[in-house]
Every structure is written in structure tokens, then in C-alpha cells.
Protein backbone atom coordinates (compact mmCIF):
# COMPACT_ATOMS: atom_id res chain seq x y z
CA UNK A 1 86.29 319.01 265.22
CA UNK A 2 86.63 315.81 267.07
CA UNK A 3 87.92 312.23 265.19
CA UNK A 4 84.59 311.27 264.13
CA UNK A 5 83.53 314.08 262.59
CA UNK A 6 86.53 314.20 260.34
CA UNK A 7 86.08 311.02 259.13
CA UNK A 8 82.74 311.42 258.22
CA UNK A 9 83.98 314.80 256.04
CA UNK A 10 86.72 312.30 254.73
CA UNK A 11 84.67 309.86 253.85
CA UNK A 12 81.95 312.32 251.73
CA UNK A 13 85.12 313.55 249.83
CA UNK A 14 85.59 309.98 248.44
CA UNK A 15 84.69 309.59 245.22
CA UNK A 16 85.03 305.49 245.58
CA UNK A 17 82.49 305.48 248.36
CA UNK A 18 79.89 308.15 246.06
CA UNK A 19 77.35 306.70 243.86
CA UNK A 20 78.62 309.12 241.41
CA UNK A 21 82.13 309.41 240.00
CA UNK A 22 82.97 312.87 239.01
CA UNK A 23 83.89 313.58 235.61
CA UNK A 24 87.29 313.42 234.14
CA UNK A 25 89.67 316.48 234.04
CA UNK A 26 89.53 316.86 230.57
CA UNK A 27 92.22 320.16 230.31
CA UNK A 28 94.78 318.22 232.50
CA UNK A 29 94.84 314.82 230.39
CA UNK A 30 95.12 316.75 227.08
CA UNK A 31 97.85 318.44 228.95
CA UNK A 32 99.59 315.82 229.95
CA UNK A 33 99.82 314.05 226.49
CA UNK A 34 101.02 317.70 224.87
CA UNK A 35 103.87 318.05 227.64
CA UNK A 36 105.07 314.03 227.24
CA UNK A 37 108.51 313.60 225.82
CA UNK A 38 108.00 311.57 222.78
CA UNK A 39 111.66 312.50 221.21
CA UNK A 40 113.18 310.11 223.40
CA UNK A 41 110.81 307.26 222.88
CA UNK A 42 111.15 307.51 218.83
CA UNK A 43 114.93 307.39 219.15
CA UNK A 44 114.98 304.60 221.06
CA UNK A 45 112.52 302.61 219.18
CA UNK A 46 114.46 303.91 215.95
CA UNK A 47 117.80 302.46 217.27
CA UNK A 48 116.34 299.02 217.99
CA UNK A 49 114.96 298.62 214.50
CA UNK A 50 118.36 299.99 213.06
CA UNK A 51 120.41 297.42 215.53
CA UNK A 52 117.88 295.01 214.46
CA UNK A 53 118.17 295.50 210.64
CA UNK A 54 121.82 295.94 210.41
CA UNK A 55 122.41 292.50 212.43
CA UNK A 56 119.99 290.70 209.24
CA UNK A 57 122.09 292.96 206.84
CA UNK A 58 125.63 291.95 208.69
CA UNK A 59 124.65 288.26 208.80
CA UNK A 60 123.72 288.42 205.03
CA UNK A 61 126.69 289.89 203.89
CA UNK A 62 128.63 287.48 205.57
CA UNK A 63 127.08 284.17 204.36
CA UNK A 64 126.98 285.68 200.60
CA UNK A 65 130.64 286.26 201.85
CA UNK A 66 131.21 282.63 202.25
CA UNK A 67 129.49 281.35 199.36
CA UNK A 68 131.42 283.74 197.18
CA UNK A 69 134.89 282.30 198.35
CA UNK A 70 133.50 278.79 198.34
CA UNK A 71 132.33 278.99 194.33
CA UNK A 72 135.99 280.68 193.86
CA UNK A 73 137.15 277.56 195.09
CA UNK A 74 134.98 275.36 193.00
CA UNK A 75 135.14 277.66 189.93
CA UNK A 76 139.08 277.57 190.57
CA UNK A 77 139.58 274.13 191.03
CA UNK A 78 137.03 273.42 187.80
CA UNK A 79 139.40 275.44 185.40
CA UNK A 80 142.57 273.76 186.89
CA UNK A 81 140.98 270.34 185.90
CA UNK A 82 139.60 271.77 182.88
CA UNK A 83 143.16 273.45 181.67
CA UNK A 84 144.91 276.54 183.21
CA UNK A 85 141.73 278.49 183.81
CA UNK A 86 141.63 280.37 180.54
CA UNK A 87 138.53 278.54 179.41
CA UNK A 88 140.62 275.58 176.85
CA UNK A 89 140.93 272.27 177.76
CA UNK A 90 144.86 271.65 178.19
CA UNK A 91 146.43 269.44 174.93
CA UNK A 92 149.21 266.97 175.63
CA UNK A 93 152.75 268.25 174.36
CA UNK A 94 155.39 266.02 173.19
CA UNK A 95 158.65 266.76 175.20
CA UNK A 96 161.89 265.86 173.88
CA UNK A 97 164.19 264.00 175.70
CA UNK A 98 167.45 265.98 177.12
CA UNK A 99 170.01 266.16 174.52
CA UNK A 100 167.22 265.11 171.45
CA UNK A 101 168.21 266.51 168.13
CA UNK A 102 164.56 268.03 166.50
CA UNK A 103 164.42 267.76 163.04
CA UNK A 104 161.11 269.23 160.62
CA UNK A 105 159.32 267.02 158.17
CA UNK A 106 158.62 268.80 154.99
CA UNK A 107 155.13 267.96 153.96
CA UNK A 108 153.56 267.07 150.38
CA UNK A 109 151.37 265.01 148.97
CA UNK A 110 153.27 263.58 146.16
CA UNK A 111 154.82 260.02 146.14
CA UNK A 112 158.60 259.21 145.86
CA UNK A 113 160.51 256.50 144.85
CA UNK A 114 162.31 254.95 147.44
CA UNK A 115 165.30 256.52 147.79
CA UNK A 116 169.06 254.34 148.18
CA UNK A 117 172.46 255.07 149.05
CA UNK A 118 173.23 257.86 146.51
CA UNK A 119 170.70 259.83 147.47
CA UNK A 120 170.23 260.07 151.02
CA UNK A 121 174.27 259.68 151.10
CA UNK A 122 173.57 264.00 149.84
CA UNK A 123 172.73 265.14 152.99
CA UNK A 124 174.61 266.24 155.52
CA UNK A 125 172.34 264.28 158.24
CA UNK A 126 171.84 261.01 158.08
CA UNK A 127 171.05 258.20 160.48
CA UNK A 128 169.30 254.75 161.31
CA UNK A 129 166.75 254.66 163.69
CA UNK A 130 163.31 252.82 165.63
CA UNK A 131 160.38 254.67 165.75
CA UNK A 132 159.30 254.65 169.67
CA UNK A 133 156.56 257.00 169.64
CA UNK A 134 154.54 258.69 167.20
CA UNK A 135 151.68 260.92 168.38
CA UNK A 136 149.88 262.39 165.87
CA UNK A 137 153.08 264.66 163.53
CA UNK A 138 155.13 264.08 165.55
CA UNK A 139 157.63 260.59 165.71
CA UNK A 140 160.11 259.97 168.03
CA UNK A 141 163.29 257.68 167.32
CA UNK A 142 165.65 255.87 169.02
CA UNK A 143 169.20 256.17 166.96
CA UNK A 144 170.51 252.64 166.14
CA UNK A 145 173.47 254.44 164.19
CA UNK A 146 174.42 257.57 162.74
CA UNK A 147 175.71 257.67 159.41
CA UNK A 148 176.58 261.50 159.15
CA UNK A 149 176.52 264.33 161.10
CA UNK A 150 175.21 264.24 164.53
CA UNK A 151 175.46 261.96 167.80
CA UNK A 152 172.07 262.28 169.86
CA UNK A 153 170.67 259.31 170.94
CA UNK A 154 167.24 260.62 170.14
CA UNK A 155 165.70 261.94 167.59
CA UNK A 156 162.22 263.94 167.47
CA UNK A 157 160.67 264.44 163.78
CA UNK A 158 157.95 267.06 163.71
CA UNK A 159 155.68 267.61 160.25
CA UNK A 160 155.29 271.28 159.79
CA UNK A 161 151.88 271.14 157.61
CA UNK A 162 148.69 269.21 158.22
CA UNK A 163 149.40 267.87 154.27
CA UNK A 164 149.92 264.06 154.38
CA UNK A 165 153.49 262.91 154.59
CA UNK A 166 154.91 260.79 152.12
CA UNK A 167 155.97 258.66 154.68
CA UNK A 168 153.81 257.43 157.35
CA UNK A 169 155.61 256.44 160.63
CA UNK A 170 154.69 253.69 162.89
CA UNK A 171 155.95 252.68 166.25
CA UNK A 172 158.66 249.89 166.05
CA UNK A 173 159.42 250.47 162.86
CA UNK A 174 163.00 250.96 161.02
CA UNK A 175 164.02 254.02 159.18
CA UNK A 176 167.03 255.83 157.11
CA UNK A 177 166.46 259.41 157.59
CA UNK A 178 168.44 262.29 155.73
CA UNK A 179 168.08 266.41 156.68
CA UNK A 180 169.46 269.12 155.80
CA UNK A 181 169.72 272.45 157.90
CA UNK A 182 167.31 270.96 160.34
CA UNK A 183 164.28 269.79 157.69
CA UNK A 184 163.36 266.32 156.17
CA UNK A 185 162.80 267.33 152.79
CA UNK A 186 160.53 264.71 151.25
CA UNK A 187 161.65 261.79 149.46
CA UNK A 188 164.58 261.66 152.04
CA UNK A 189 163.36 258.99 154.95
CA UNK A 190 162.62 255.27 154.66
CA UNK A 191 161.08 252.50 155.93
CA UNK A 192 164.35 250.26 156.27
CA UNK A 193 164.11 246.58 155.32
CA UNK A 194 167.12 244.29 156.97
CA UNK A 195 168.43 244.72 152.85
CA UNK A 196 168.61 248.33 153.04
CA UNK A 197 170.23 248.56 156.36
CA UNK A 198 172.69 246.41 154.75
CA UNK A 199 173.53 248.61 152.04
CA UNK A 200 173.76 252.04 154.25
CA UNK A 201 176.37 250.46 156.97
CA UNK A 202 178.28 248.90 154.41
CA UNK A 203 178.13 252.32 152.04
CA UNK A 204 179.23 254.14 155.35
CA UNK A 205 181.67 251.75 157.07
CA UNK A 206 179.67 251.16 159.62
């Protein structure tokens, strides 16, 4: 068989150059398909949807994360302003001076006559002194002099009943006070006048 013979042969076996294409292998494409290695495919798909959800899932977590310590911080710094973080707003305390002597107001509701030398002489405190601050039951006094037993320079009066007191106190003004064990009884505290103060330094030599 010389050259152009077998390229006439060659070119009758092409299908490209036929009028006719012959018909597909059926049997070998179903083959094919049955002997291809989907396994692999699926996994690898599977782990790209897995990455892909867990970096949504990781990046949620994180911001919810941060907006979590961020309300802390709000909620935190809310309940500091709004009182030691136990849900109360704070209330203002009177704190006694260093050295203050703290004496309890007996309350009532009666009325007294004012009471002079001979009976507020009875108890075993007694001293003159200037109202400098009264907030709410609770009146703090400068001592101008003390009669009997004590020496503080300051003196804080507390009522220990929501009951009116006999005696209503009033910054910058001038009292006698007696006590006894601690406690104003009532009837024992006036409102000085220059008279009375008088009376009580000359009564106690003083």
C-alpha cells in the first residue's frame, strides 16, 4: 500500500469528513458516569459550605460579642450614676464631723412649756449651741459652750420617729439642749433668746 492509498483509507475512516456521524456509544457513557468518583467532589463541596458557614457564624458571634461588653459598659456605668447598681437611687447621708458627739431626739407630738434653768440644769448633758445644718431629722450644731458633761465641738441631733418634734430647728439659730444617756427627751431643748443665754451662763458660771 503506497502513501496515497492510505490516506484515502484514512480519510473514509473520518467521521468529520462523512456526511453521517455515527451514533453515540451509549454502554461506554453510562459507564463512564457509574465509574466517576463523586465521593470526593461532595466532600469538597461540603467543606466549602462548612468553611463558608462557620466564617458567618464566627463573625456573628464575635460582633454579638462586642455589643454584649459594650451594653455591660453602658448598663454598668447607668447603675453607678443611678446608685451602686442594685436598682435604688443613692440618698445623701449626713456625716458627722470627727470627734462629733450624736445625740437622739425623742419624738412626740405634744407641746411643752419652755423649759428654764431648773429643768434642763437635771440632765447630765447640757450645752449652748448654733444650728449649722439641718437636713431633714437631722440638725447639726456648732457648740458655743458646754454647760455639763461633754467637750465636742460639734454636735449632731438625730429624731428617731417621723412624729413631729416639739421643737423645730432652723439653721442659724440658738439653742440650750439637755440629754440624758445619749437621747433628747422632749421638753429638754430651746430656742435661746440673748435673755435665756443669760440666765444658763450665769446659773453655770460660765
Amino acid at each position: 500500500m503506497n502513501d496515497d492509498e492510505l490516506l484515502a483509507r484514512l480519510k473514509s475512516a473520518d467521521p468529520a469528513l462523512t456526511g453521517v456521524a455515527p451514533p453515540p456509544d451509549i454502554d461506554r457513557l453510562v459507564e463512564d458516569t457509574l465509574n466517576t468518583d463523586t465521593a470526593l467532589q461532595s466532600a469538597t463541596t461540603a467543606a466549602g459550605i462548612a468553611t463558608a458557614s462557620w466564617g458567618r457564624r464566627h463573625l456573628f458571634g464575635l460582633a454579638a460579642a462586642g455589643l454584649l461588653v459594650l451594653g455591660g459598659g453602658v448598663a454598668g456605668g447607668i447603675m453607678a450614676n443611678s446608685g451602686g447598681g442594685n436598682g435604688h437611687s443613692a440618698s445623701a447621708k449626713t456625716v458627722a464631723p470627727a470627734g462629733a458627739l450624736r445625740l437622739t431626739a425623742e419624738g412626740g407630738s405634744g407641746k411643752c412649756m419652755a423649759p428654764g434653768v431648773d429643768t434642763l440644769g437635771k440632765y447630765p448633758t447640757l450645752f449652748e449651741g448654733t444650728a449649722t445644718s439641718v437636713k431633714g431629722s437631722t440638725a447639726t450644731f456648732h457648740v458655743d459652750r458646754w454647760f455639763k458633761g461633754g467637750d465636742a465641738e460639734t454636735v449632731v441631733l438625730t429624731s428617731d420617729t417621723e412624729v413631729s418634734e416639739t421643737l423645730t430647728y432652723t439653721e442659724g439659730g440658738h439653742y440650750i439642749i439637755g440629754a440624758e444617756d445619749g437621747f433628747v427627751p422632749m421638753c429638754a431643748a430651746i430656742e435661746a433668746t440673748p435673755e435665756d443665754i443669760a440666765k444658763f451662763r450665769q446659773a453655770f458660771g460660765s
